[in-house]
C-alpha atoms as a PDB file:
ATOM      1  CA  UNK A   1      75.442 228.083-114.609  1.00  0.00           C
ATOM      2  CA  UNK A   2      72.900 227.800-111.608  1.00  0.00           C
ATOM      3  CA  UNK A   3      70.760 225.966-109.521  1.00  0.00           C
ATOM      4  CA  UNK A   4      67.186 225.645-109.708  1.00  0.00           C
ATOM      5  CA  UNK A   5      64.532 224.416-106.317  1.00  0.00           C
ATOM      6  CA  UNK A   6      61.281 223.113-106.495  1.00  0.00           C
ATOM      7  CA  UNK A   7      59.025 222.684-103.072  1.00  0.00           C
ATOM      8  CA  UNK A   8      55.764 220.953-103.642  1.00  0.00           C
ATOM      9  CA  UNK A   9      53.288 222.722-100.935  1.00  0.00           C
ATOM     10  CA  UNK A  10      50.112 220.821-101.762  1.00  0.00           C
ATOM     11  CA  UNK A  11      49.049 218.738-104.881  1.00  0.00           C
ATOM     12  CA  UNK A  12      49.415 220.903-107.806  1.00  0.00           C
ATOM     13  CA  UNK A  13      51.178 224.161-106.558  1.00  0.00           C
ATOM     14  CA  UNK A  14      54.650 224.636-106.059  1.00  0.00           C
ATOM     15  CA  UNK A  15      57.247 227.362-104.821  1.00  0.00           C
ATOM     16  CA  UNK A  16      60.585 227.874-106.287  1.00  0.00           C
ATOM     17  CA  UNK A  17      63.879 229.214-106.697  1.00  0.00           C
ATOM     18  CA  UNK A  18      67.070 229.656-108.034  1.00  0.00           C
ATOM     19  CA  UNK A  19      70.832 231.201-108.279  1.00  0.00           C
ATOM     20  CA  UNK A  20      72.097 231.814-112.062  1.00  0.00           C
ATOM     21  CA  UNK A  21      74.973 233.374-113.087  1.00  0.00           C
ATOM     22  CA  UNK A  22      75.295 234.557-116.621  1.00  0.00           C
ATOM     23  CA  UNK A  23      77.826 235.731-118.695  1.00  0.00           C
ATOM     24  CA  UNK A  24      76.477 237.709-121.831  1.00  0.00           C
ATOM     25  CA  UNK A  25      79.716 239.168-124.015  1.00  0.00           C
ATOM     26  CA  UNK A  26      78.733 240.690-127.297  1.00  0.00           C
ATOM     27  CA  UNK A  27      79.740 242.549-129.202  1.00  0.00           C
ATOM     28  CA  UNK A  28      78.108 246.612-130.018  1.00  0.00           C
ATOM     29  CA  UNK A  29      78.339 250.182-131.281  1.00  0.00           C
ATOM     30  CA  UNK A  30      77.829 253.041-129.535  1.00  0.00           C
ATOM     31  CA  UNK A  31      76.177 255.918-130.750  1.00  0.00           C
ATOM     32  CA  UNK A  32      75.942 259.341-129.530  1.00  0.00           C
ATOM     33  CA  UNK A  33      75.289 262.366-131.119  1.00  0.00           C
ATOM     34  CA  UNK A  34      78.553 264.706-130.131  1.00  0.00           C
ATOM     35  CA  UNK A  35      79.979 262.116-129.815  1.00  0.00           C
ATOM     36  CA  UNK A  36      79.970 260.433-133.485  1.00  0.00           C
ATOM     37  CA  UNK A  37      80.684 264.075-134.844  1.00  0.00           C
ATOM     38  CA  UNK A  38      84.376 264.071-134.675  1.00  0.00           C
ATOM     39  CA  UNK A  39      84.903 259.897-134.970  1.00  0.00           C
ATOM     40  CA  UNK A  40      82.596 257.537-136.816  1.00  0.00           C
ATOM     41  CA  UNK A  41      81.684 254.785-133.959  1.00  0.00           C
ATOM     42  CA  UNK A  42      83.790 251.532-133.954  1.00  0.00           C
ATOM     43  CA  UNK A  43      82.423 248.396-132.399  1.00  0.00           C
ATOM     44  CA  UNK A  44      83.490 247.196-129.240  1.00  0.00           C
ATOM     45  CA  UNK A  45      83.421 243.769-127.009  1.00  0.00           C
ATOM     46  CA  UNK A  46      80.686 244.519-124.369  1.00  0.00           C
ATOM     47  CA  UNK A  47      80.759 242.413-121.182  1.00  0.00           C
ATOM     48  CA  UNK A  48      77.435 241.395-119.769  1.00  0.00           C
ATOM     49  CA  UNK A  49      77.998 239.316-116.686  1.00  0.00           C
ATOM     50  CA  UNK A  50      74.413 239.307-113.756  1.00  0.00           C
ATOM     51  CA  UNK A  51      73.777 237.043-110.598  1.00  0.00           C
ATOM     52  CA  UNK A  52      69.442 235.826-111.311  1.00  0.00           C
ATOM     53  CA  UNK A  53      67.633 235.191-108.334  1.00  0.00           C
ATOM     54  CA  UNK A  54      63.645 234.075-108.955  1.00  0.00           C
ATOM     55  CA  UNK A  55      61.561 233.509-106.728  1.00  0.00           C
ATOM     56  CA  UNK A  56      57.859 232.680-107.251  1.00  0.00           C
ATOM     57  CA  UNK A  57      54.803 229.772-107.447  1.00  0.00           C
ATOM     58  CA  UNK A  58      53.964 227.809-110.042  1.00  0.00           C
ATOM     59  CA  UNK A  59      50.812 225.966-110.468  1.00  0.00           C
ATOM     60  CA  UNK A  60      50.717 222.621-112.713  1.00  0.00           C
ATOM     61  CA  UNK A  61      47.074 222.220-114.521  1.00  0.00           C
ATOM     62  CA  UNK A  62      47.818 218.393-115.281  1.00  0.00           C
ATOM     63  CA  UNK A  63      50.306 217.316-112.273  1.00  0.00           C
ATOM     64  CA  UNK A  64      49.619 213.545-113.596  1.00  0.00           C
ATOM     65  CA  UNK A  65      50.007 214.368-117.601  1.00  0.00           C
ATOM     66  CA  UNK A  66      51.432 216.658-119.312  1.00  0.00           C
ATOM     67  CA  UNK A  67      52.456 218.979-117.049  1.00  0.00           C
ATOM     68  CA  UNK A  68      51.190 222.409-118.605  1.00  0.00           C
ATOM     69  CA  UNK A  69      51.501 224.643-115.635  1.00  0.00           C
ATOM     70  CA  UNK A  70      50.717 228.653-114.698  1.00  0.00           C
ATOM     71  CA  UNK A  71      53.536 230.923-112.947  1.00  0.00           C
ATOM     72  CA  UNK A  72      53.699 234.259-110.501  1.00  0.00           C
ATOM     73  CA  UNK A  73      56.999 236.105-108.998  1.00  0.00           C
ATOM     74  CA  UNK A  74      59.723 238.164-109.188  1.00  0.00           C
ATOM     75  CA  UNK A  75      63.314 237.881-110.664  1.00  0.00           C
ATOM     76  CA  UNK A  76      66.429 239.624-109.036  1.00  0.00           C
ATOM     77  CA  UNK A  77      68.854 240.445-111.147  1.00  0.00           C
ATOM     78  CA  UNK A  78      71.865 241.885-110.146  1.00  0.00           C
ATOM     79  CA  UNK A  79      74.874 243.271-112.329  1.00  0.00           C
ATOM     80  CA  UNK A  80      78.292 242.077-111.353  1.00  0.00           C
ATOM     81  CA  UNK A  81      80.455 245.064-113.961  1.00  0.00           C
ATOM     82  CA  UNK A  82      79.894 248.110-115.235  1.00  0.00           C
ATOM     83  CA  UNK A  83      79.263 248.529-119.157  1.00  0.00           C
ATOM     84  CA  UNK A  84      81.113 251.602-119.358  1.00  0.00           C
END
């Protein structure tokens, strides 16, 4: 679930933006080498859940066509649990 910006700054070059949040459950084995000595690992339901926040500039080749385009920036992500 998010929401995505777009700001045209001249022609063919844009800025933009968003806020996702994800929710990633899976499900995993741990292993660890004491650990596994005493129990065989077991799988167990792992709960991924992050905020996303990109931010960066995009450049479109063919703004009239097909819209191939070239991007730069950075993505934010931050972890809303622990995976312990």
């Amino acid at each position: 679930i998010g929401l995505n910006m777009d700001y045209s700054l001249k022609g063919s070059l844009t800025i933009f933006s968003a806020f996702n949040y994800s929710n990633l459950d899976f499900t995993g084995t741990y292993f660890c080498a004491v650990c596994d000595f005493a129990f065989p690992p077991s799988a167990e339901e792992i709960e991924f859940r992050f905020i996303e926040i990109p931010i960066g500039v995009r450049y479109y080749f063919f703004p009239s066509k097909i819209r191939l385009f070239s991007e730069f920036g950075l993505n934010n992500i931050f972890q809303l649990n622990s995976l312990s």
